[in-house]
Protein backbone atom coordinates (compact mmCIF):
# COMPACT_ATOMS: atom_id res chain seq x y z
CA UNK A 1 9.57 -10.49 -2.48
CA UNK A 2 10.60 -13.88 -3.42
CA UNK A 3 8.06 -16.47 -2.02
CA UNK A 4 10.82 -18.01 0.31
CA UNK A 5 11.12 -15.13 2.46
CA UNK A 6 8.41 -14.59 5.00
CA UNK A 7 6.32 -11.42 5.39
CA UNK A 8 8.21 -8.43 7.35
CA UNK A 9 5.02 -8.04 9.02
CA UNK A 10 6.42 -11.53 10.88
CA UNK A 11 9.97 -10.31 11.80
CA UNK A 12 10.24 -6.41 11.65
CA UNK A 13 10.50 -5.73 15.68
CA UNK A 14 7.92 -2.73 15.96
CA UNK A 15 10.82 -0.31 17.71
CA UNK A 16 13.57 0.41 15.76
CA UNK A 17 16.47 2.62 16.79
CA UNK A 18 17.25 5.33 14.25
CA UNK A 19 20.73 6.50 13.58
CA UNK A 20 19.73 9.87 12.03
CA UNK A 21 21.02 11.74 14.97
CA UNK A 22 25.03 9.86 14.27
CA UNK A 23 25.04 13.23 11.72
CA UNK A 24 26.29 16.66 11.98
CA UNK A 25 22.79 17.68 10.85
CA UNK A 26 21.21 16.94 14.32
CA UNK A 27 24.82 17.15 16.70
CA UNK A 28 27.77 19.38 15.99
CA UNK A 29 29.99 16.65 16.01
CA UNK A 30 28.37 12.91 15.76
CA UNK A 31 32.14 11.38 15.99
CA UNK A 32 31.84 13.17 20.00
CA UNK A 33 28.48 11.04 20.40
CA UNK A 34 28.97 8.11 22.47
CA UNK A 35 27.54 5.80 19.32
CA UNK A 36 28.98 2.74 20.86
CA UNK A 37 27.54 2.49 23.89
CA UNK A 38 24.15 3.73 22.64
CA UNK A 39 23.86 0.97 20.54
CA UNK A 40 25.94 -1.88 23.08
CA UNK A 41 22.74 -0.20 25.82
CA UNK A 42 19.76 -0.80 22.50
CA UNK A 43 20.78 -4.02 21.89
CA UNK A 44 20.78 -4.87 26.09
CA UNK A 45 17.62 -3.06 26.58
CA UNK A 46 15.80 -5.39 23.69
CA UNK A 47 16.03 -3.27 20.41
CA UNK A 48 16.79 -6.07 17.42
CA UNK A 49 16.77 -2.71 14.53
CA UNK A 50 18.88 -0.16 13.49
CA UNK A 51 17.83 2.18 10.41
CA UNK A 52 20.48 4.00 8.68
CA UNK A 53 21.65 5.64 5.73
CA UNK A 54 24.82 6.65 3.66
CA UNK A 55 23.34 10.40 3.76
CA UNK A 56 23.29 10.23 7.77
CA UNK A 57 27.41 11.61 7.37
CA UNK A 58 29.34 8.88 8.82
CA UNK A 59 26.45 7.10 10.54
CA UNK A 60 27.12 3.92 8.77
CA UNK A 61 30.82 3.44 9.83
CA UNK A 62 30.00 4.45 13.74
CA UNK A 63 26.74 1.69 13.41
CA UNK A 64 29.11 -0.62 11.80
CA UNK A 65 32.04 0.17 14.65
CA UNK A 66 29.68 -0.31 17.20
CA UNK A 67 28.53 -3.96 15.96
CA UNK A 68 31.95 -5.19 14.80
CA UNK A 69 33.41 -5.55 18.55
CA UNK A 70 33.31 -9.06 20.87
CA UNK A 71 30.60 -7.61 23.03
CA UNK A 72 27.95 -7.60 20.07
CA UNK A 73 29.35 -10.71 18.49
CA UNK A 74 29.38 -12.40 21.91
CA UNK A 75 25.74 -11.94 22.79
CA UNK A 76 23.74 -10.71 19.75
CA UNK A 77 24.17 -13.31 16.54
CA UNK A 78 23.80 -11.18 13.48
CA UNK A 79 20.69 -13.01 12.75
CA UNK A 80 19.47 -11.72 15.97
CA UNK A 81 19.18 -8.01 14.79
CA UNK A 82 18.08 -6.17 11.67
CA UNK A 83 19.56 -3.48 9.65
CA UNK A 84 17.79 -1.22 7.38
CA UNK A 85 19.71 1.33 5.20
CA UNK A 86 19.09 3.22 2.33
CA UNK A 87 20.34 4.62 -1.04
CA UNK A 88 20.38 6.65 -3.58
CA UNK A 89 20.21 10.35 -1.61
CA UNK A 90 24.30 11.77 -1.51
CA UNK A 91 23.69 15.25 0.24
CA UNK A 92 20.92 17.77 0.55
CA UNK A 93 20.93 18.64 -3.26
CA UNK A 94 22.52 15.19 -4.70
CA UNK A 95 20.39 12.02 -5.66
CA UNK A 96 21.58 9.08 -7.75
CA UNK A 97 19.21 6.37 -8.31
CA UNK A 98 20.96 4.66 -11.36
CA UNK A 99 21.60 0.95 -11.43
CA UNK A 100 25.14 1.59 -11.23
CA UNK A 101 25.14 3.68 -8.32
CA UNK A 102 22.94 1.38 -6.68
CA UNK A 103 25.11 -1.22 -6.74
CA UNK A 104 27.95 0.39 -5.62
CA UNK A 105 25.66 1.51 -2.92
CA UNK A 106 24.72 -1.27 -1.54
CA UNK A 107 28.40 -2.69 -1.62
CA UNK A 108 29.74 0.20 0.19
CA UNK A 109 26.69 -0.35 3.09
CA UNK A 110 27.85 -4.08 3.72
CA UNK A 111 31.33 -2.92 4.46
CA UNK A 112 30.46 -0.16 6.50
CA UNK A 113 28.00 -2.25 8.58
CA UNK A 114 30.70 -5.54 8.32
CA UNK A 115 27.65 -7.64 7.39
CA UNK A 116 26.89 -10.42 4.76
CA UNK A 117 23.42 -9.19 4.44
CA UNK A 118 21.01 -6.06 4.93
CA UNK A 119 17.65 -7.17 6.26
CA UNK A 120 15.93 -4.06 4.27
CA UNK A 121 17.28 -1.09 1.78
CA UNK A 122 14.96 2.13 1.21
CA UNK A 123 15.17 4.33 -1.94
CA UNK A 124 15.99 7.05 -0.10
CA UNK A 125 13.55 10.44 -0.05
CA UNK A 126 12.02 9.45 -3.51
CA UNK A 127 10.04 12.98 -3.64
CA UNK A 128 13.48 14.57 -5.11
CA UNK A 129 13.34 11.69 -8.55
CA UNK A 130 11.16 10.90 -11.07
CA UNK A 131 8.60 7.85 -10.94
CA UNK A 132 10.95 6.11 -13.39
CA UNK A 133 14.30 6.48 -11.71
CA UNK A 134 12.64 5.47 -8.74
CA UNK A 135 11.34 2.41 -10.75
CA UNK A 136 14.55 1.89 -11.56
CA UNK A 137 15.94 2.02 -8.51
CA UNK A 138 13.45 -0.53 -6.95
CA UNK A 139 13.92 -3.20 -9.95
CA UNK A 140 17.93 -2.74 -9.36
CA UNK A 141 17.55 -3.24 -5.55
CA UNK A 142 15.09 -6.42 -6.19
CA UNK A 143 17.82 -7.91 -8.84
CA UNK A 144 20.40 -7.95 -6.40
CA UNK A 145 18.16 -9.24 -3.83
CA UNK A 146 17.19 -12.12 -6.69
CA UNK A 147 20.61 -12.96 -7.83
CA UNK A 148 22.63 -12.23 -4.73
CA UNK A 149 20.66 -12.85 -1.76
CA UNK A 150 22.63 -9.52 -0.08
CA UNK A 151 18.96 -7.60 0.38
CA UNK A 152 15.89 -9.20 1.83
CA UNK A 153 13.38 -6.94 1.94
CA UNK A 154 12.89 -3.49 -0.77
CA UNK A 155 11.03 -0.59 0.12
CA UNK A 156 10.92 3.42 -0.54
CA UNK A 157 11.18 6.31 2.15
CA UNK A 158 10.31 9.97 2.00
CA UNK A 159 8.32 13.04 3.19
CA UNK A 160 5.02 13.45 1.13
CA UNK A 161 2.60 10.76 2.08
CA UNK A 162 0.74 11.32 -1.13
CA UNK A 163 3.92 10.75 -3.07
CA UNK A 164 4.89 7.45 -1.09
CA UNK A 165 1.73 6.23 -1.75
CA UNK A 166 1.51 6.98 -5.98
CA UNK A 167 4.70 5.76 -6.03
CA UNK A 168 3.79 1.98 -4.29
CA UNK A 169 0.58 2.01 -6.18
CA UNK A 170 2.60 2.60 -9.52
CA UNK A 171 5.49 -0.33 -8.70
CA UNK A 172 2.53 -2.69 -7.78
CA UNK A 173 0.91 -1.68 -11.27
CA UNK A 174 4.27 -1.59 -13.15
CA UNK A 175 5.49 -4.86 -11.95
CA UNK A 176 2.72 -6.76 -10.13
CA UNK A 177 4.95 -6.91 -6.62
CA UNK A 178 4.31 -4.93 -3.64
CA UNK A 179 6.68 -3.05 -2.12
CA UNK A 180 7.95 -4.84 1.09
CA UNK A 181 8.46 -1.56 3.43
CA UNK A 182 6.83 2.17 3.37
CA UNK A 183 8.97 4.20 5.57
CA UNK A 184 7.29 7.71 5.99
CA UNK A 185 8.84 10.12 8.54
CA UNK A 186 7.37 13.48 10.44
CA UNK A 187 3.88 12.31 9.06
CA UNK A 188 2.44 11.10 12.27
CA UNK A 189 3.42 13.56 15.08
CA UNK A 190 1.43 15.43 17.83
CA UNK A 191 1.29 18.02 15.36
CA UNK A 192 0.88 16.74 11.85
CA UNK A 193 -1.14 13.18 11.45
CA UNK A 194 -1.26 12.71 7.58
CA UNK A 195 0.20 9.44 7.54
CA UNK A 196 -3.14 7.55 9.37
CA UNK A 197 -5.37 9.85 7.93
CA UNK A 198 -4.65 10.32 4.33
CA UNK A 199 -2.07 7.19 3.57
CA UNK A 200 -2.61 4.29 5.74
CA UNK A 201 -5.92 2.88 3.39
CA UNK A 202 -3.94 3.12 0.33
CA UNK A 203 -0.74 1.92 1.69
CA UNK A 204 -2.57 -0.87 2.88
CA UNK A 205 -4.29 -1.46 -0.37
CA UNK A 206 -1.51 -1.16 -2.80
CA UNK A 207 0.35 -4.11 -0.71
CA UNK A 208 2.71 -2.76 1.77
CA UNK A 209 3.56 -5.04 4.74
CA UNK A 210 5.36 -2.57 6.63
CA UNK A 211 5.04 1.14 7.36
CA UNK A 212 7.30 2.51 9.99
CA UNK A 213 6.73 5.73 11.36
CA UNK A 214 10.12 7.75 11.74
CA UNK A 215 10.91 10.97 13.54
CA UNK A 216 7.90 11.64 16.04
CA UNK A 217 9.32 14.94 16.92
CA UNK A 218 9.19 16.13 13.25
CA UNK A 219 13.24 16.18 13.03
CA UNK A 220 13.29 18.00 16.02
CA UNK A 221 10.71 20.75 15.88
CA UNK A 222 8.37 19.41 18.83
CA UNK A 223 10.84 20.59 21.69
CA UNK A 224 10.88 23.16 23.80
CA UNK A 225 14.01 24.54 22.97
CA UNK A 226 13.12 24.54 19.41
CA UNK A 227 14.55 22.90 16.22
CA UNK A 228 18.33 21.15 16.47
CA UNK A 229 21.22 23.10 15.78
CA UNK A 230 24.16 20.65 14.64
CA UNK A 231 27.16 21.36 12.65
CA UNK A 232 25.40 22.12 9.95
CA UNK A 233 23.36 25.15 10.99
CA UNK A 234 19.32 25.40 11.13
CA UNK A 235 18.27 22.73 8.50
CA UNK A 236 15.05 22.68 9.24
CA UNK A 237 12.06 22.78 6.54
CA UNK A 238 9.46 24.15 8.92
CA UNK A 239 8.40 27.89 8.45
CA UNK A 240 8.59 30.45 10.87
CA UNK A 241 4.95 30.75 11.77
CA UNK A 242 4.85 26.87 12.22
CA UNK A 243 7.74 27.15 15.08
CA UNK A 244 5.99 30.21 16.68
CA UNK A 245 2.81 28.00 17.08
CA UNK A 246 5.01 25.15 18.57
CA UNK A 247 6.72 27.93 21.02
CA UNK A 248 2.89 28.31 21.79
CA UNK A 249 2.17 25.08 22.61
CA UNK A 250 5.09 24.08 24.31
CA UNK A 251 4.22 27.32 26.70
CA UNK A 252 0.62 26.14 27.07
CA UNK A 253 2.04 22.73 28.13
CA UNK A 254 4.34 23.48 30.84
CA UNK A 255 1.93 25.69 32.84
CA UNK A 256 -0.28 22.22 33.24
CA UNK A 257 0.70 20.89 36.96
CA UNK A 258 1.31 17.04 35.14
CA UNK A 259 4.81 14.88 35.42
CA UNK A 260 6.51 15.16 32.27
CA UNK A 261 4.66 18.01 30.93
CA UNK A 262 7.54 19.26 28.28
CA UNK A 263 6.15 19.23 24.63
CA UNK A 264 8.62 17.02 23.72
CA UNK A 265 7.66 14.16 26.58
CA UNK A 266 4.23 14.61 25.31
CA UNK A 267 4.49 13.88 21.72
CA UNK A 268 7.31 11.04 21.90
CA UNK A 269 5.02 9.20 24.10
CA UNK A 270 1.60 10.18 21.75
CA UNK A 271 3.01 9.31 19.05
CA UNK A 272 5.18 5.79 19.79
CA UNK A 273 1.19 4.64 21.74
CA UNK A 274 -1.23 5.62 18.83
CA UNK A 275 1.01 4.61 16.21
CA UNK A 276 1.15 1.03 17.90
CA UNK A 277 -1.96 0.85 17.56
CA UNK A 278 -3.65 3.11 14.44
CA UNK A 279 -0.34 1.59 12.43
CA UNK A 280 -0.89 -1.93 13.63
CA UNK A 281 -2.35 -2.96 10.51
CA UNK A 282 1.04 -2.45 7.93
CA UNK A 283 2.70 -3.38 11.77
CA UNK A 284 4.65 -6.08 12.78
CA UNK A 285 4.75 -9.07 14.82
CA UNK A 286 8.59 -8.97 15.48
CA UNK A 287 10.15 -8.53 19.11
CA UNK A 288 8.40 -6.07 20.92
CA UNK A 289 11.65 -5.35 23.45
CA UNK A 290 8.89 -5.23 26.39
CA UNK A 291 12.29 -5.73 28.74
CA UNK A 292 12.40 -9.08 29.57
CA UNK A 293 15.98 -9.17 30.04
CA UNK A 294 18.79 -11.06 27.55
CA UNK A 295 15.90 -13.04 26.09
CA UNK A 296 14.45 -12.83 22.52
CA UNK A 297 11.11 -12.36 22.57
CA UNK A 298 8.56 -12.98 20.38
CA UNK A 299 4.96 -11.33 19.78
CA UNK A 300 2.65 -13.98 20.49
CA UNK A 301 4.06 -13.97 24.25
CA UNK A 302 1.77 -10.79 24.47
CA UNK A 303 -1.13 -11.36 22.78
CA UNK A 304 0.06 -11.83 18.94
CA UNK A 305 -0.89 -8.92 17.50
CA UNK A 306 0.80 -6.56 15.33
CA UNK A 307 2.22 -3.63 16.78
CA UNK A 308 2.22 -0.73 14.66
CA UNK A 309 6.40 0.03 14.18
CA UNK A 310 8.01 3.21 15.15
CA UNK A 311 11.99 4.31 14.61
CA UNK A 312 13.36 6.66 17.49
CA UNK A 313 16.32 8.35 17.54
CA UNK A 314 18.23 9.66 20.51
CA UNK A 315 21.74 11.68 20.92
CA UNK A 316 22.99 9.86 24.34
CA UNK A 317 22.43 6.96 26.64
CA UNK A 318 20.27 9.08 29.02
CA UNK A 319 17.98 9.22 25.75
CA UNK A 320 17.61 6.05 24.90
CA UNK A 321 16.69 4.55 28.48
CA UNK A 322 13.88 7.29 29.11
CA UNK A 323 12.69 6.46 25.79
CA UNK A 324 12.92 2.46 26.45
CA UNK A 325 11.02 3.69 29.55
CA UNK A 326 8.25 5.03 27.77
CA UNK A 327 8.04 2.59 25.06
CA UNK A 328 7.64 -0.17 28.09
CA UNK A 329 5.13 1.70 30.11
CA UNK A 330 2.95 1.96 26.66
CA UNK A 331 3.33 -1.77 26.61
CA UNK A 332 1.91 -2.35 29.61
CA UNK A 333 -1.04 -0.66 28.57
CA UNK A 334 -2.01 -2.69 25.93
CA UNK A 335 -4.91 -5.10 26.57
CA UNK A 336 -2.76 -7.94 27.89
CA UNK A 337 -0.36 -5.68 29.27
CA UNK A 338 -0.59 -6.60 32.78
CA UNK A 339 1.06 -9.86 31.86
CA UNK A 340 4.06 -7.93 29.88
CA UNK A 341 4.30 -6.11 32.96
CA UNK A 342 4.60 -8.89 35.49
CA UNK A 343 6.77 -10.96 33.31
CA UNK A 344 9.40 -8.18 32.71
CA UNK A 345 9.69 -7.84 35.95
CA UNK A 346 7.52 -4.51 36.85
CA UNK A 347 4.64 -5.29 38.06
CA UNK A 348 0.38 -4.64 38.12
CA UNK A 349 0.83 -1.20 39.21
CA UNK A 350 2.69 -0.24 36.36
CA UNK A 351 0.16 -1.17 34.07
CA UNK A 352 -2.04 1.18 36.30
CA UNK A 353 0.52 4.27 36.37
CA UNK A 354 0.75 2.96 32.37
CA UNK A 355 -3.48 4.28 31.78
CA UNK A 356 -2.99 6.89 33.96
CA UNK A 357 -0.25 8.75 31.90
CA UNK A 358 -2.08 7.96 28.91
CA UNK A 359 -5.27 10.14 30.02
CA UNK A 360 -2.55 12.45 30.82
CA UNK A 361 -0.88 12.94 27.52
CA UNK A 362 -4.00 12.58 25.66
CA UNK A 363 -5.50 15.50 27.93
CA UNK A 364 -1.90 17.80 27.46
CA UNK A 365 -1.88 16.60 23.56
CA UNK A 366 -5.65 17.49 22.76
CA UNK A 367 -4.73 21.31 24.24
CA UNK A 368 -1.39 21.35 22.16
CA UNK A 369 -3.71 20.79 18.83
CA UNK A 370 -6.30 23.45 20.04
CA UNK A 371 -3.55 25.69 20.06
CA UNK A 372 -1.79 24.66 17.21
CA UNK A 373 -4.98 25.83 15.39
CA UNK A 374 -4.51 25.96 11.63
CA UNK A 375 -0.83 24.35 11.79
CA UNK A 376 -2.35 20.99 12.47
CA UNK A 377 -1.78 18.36 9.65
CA UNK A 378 0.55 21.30 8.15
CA UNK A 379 3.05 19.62 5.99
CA UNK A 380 5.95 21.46 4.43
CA UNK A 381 7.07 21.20 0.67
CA UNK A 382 9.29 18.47 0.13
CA UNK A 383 11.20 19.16 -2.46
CA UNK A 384 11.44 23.06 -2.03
CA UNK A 385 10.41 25.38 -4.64
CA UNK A 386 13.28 25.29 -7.16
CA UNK A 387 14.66 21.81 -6.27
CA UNK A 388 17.58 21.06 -9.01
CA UNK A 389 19.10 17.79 -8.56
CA UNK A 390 22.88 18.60 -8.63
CA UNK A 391 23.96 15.28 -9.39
CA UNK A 392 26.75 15.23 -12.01
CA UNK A 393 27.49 11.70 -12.76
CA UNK A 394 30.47 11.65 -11.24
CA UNK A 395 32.17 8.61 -9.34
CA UNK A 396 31.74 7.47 -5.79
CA UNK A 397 32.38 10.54 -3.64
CA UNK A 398 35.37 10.81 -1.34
CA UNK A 399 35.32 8.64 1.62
CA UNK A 400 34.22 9.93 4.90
CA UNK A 401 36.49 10.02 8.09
CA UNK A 402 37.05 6.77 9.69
CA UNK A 403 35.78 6.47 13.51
CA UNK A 404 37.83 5.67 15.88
CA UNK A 405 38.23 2.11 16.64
CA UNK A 406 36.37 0.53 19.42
CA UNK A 407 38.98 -1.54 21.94
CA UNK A 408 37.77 -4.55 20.86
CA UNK A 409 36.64 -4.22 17.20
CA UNK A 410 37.96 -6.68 14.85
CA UNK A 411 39.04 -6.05 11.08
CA UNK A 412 35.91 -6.52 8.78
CA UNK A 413 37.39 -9.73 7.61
CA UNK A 414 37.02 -11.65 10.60
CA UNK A 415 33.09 -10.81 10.79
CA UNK A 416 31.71 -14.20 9.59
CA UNK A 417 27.98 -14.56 9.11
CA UNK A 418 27.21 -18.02 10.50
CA UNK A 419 26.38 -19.74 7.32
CA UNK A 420 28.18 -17.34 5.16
CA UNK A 421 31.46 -18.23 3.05
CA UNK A 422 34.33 -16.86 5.32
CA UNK A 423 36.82 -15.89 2.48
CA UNK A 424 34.78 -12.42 1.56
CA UNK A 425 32.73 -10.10 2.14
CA UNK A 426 29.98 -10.38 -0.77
CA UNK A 427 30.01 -9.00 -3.96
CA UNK A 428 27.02 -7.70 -6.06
């Protein structure tokens, strides 16, 4: 990271909306999704980050169609929000992490997202390559953040926590920089907690600033009604026995007389509070969106700690409120929550309803793990047995469907960064 550029741990806001779910992996149809509004309601409701990828199907162009319109650029300055993306993973059996496929990577990102700039790029699931095309991937991405000024911050992203962590300890060895941002997903869940236990020290210690946790729900399989079905079938890694023992839990839960006793209430809410604060070391001190409304916040308003950063995905509007819901009442818990609470407008007593519900989820998640039994900490093989990278070194794939255009979105060309050059989008 170039010694201009200040720590992520200073600007990464620790909630980050996820755009995983914009894919016909987790919805039959994402283009049906009302991605607009879901993002127009984030950015109103305080969220200032949107993770992405070019493997999330056309989740790129419906993040970028839902920025590019006058409502965004009225309210939100691009400098206001951050993007994080990611490359080098095509499809489910396709990787690319060459220089030249980087680049084009990158380029194709800006244009989807009609920005000047991406505040952070991932190597994308680096358990499927080799420690050297990984390397080279990372040395690529930090060129082009060097010469170009197009990336800011360069991290890696994947399954295994052991791998993620080999791999940061080996680019800190191989080229005496840190990596900026550890995203890990499905690694610190009500059901599998790998990431804090068996990670976090050596994360820490090889030089990460950042490590968000991703998917709470473990893609899906902590709900009662099991694991998603999009357009895409059942996708999901998780064995049999491992969704039988969920089914178990998720029974055991909802004969407890508590509000909000569905699995799936229980281990958003787990997760997003113990994360905050077992994560809060590689956290952030970005804006916390505690709901203080139109105003952008910053962390030493409550307290000045670092919050430890989680990315949640939802499917609807409905979603993303309860979930702002949750992630505010967790505020309020926090040791000077009572002031978060009365400035955003709620109130003492929600900081007492806030403890409350967390001895009640702690209670409902402590019986989910007794009955999980064996399957806690379980972690499925990432790559599967038999992995072959199908990659044949072809050109850029065909171009996904175009959304449909929001009323008010503007051609690419007329999105200006404020102290960009207006003739062009960038080139790298």
């Amino acid at each position: 990271m170039p010694q201009t550029l200040p720590l992520p741990s200073t600007l990464i806001p620790p909630l980050i909306c996820g755009t995983a779910t914009f894919n016909n992996q987790y919805n039959p149809d994402p283009y049906a999704l009302p991605t607009t509004a879901i993002v127009h309601e984030a950015l109103s409701l305080g969220v200032r980050a949107f993770d992405t990828s070019p493997y999330y199907g056309p989740a790129e162009d419906l993040l970028g169609a839902a920025l590019n319109t006058s409502f965004v650029r009225a309210n939100f300055p691009r400098r206001d929000y951050f993007l994080l993306t990611k490359v080098g993973r095509i499809s489910g059996d396709e990787f690319d992490y060459s220089a030249s496929w980087i680049r084009h990577s990158v380029q194709r990102s800006l244009e989807r997202l009609h920005t000047t700039y991406l505040d952070v790029v991932y190597c994308h699931d680096v358990e499927f390559i080799s420690p050297e095309e990984v390397l080279t991937a990372v040395t690529e991405l930090r060129r082009i953040r060097d010469e170009s000024g197009v990336i800011r911050y360069v991290g890696i992203s994947g399954y295994p926590v052991t791998t993620l962590c080999e791999l940061s300890e080996m680019i800190l060895e191989r080229t005496g920089e840190p990596l900026d941002v550890v995203m890990s997903y499905a690694n610190f869940t009500l059901q599998n907690t790998r990431l804090a236990s068996a990670a976090l020290a050596r994360l820490k210690a090889a030089g990460v600033s950042v490590v968000p946790n991703a998917s709470v729900l473990g893609m899906g399989l902590l709900r009662r009604k099991g694991v998603p079905i999009g357009g895409k079938g059942d996708f999901h890694p998780s064995p049999k026995e491992l969704r039988e023992a969920i089914q178990a839990a998720s029974d055991w839960s909802d004969k407890h007389d508590i509000e909000d006793n569905r699995i799936e209430k229980v281990a958003i809410r787990w997760a997003l509070e113990n994360w905050m604060r077992e994560g809060a070391s590689v956290g952030s001190k970005g804006d916390p969106a505690s709901g203080i409304p139109w105003t952008r916040e910053k962390i030493e308003k409550y307290g000045g700690r670092k919050l430890g950063v989680s990315v949640i995905g939802v499917s609807n509007v409905e979603e993303l409120q309860e979930t702002m819901r949750v992630w505010r009442s967790i505020l309020d818990g926090l040791e000077d929550g009572e002031k978060t609470a009365v400035d955003s407008g709620r109130g003492a007593d929600d900081r007492r309803w806030s403890l409350e519900r967390q001895r009640q989820v702690q209670t409902l998640a402590n019986g989910i793990r007794r009955v999980l039994g064996d399957w806690v900490d379980y972690a499925w093989p990432s790559p599967p047995p038999g992995f072959v990278n199908q990659r044949s070194g072809r050109a850029a794939p065909a171009p996904l469907p175009t959304p449909a255009a929001s009323p008010d979105q503007l051609p690419k060309q007329a999105l200006v960064k404020e102290d960009s050059d207006p003739r062009a989008m960038p080139q790298i």
